[in-house]
N, C-alpha and C. Protein backbone atom coordinates (compact mmCIF):
# COMPACT_ATOMS: atom_id res chain seq x y z
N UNK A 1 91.39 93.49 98.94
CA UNK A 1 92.22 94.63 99.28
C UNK A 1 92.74 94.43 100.70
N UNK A 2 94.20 94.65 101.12
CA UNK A 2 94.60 94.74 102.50
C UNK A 2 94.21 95.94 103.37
N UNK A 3 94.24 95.50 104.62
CA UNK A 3 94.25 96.19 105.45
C UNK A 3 95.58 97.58 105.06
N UNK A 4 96.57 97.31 104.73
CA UNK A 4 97.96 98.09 104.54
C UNK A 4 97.35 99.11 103.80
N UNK A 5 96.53 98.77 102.74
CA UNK A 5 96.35 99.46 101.25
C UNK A 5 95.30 100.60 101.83
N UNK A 6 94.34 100.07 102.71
CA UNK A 6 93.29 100.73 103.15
C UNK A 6 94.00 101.78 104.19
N UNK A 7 95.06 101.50 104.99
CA UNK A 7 95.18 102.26 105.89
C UNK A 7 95.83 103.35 105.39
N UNK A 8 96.43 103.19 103.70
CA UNK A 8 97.98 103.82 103.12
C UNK A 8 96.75 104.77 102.49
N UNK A 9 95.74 104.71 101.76
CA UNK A 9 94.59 105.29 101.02
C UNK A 9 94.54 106.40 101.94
N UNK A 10 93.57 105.94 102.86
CA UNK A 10 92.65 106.53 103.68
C UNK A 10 93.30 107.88 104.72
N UNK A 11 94.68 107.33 104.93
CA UNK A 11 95.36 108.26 105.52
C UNK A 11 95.41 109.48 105.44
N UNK A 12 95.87 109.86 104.05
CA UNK A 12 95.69 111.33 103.29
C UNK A 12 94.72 111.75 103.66
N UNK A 13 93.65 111.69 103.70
CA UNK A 13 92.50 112.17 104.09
C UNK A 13 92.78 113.32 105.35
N UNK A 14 92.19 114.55 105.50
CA UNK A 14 92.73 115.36 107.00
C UNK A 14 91.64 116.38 106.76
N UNK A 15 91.10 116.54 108.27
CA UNK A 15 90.29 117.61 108.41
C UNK A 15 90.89 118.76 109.49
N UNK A 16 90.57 119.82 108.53
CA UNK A 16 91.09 120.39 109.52
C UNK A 16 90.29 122.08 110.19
N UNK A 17 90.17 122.02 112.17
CA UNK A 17 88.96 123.16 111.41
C UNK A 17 89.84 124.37 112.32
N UNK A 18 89.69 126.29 112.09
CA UNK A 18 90.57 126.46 112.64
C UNK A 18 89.37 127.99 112.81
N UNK A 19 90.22 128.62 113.64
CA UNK A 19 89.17 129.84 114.08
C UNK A 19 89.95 131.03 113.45
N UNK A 20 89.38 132.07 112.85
CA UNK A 20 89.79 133.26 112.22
C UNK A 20 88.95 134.63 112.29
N UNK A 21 88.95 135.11 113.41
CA UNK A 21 88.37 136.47 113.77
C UNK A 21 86.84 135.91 114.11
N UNK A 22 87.40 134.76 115.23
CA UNK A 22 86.12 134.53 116.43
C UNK A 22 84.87 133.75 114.44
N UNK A 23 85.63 133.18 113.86
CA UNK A 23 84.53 132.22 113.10
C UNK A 23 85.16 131.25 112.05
N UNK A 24 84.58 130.24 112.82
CA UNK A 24 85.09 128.30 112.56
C UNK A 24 85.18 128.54 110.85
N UNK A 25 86.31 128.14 110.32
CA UNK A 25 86.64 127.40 109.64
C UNK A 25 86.61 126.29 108.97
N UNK A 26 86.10 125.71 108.26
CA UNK A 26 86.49 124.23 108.24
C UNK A 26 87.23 123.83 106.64
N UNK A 27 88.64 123.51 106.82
CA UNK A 27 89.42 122.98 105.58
C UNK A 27 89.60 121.21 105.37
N UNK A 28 89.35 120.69 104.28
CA UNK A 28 89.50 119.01 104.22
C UNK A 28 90.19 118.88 102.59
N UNK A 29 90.64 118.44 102.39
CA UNK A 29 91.26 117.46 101.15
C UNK A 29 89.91 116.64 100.54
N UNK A 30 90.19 116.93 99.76
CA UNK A 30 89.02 116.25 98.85
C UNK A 30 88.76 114.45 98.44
N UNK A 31 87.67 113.79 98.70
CA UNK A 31 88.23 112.35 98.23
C UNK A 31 89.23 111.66 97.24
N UNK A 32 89.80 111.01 97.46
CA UNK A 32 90.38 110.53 95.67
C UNK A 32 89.59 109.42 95.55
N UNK A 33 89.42 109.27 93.93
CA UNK A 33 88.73 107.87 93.99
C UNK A 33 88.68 106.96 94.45
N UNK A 34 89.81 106.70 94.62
CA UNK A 34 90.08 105.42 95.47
C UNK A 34 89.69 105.66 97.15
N UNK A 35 89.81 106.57 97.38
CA UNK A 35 89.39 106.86 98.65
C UNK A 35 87.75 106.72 98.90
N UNK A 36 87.11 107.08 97.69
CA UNK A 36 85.86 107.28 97.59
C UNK A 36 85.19 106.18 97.71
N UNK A 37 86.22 104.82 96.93
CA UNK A 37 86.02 103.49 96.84
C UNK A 37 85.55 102.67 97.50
N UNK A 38 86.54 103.00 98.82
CA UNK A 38 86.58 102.21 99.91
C UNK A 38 85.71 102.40 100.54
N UNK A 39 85.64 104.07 100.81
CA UNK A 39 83.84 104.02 101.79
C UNK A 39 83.11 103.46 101.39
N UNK A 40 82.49 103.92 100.05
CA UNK A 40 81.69 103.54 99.09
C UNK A 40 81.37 101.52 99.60
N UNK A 41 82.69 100.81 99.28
CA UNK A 41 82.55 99.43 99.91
C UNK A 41 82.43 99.15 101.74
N UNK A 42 82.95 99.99 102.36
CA UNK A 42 82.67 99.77 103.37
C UNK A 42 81.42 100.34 104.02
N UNK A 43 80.50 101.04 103.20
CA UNK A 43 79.29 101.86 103.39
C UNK A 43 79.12 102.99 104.40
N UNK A 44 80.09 103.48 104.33
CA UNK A 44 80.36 104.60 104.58
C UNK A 44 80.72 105.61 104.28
N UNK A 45 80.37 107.64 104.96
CA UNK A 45 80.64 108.24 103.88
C UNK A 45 81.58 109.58 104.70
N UNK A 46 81.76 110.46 104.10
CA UNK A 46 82.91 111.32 104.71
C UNK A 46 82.21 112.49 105.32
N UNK A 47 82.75 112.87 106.45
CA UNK A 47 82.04 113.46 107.61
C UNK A 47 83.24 114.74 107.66
């Protein structure tokens, strides 16, 4: 797999955290498989 493919995947990925009457938030996009893939091979996991 390229570097290109990994960076084009992984991108989508977004966290995002936001404050709403003084209490944190936190919104993220969910893995796609393929996204899941790559950690998964690079042994790593989503934070």
């Amino acid at each position: 797999m390229s570097i290109k493919k990994i960076v084009r995947t992984l991108r989508r990925l977004q966290q995002v955290s936001v404050r709403i009457a003084g209490q944190e938030h936190l919104a993220e996009d969910p893995l796609t498989p393929a996204a899941k893939a790559i950690l998964d091979a690079l042994d790593l996991t989503a934070q």
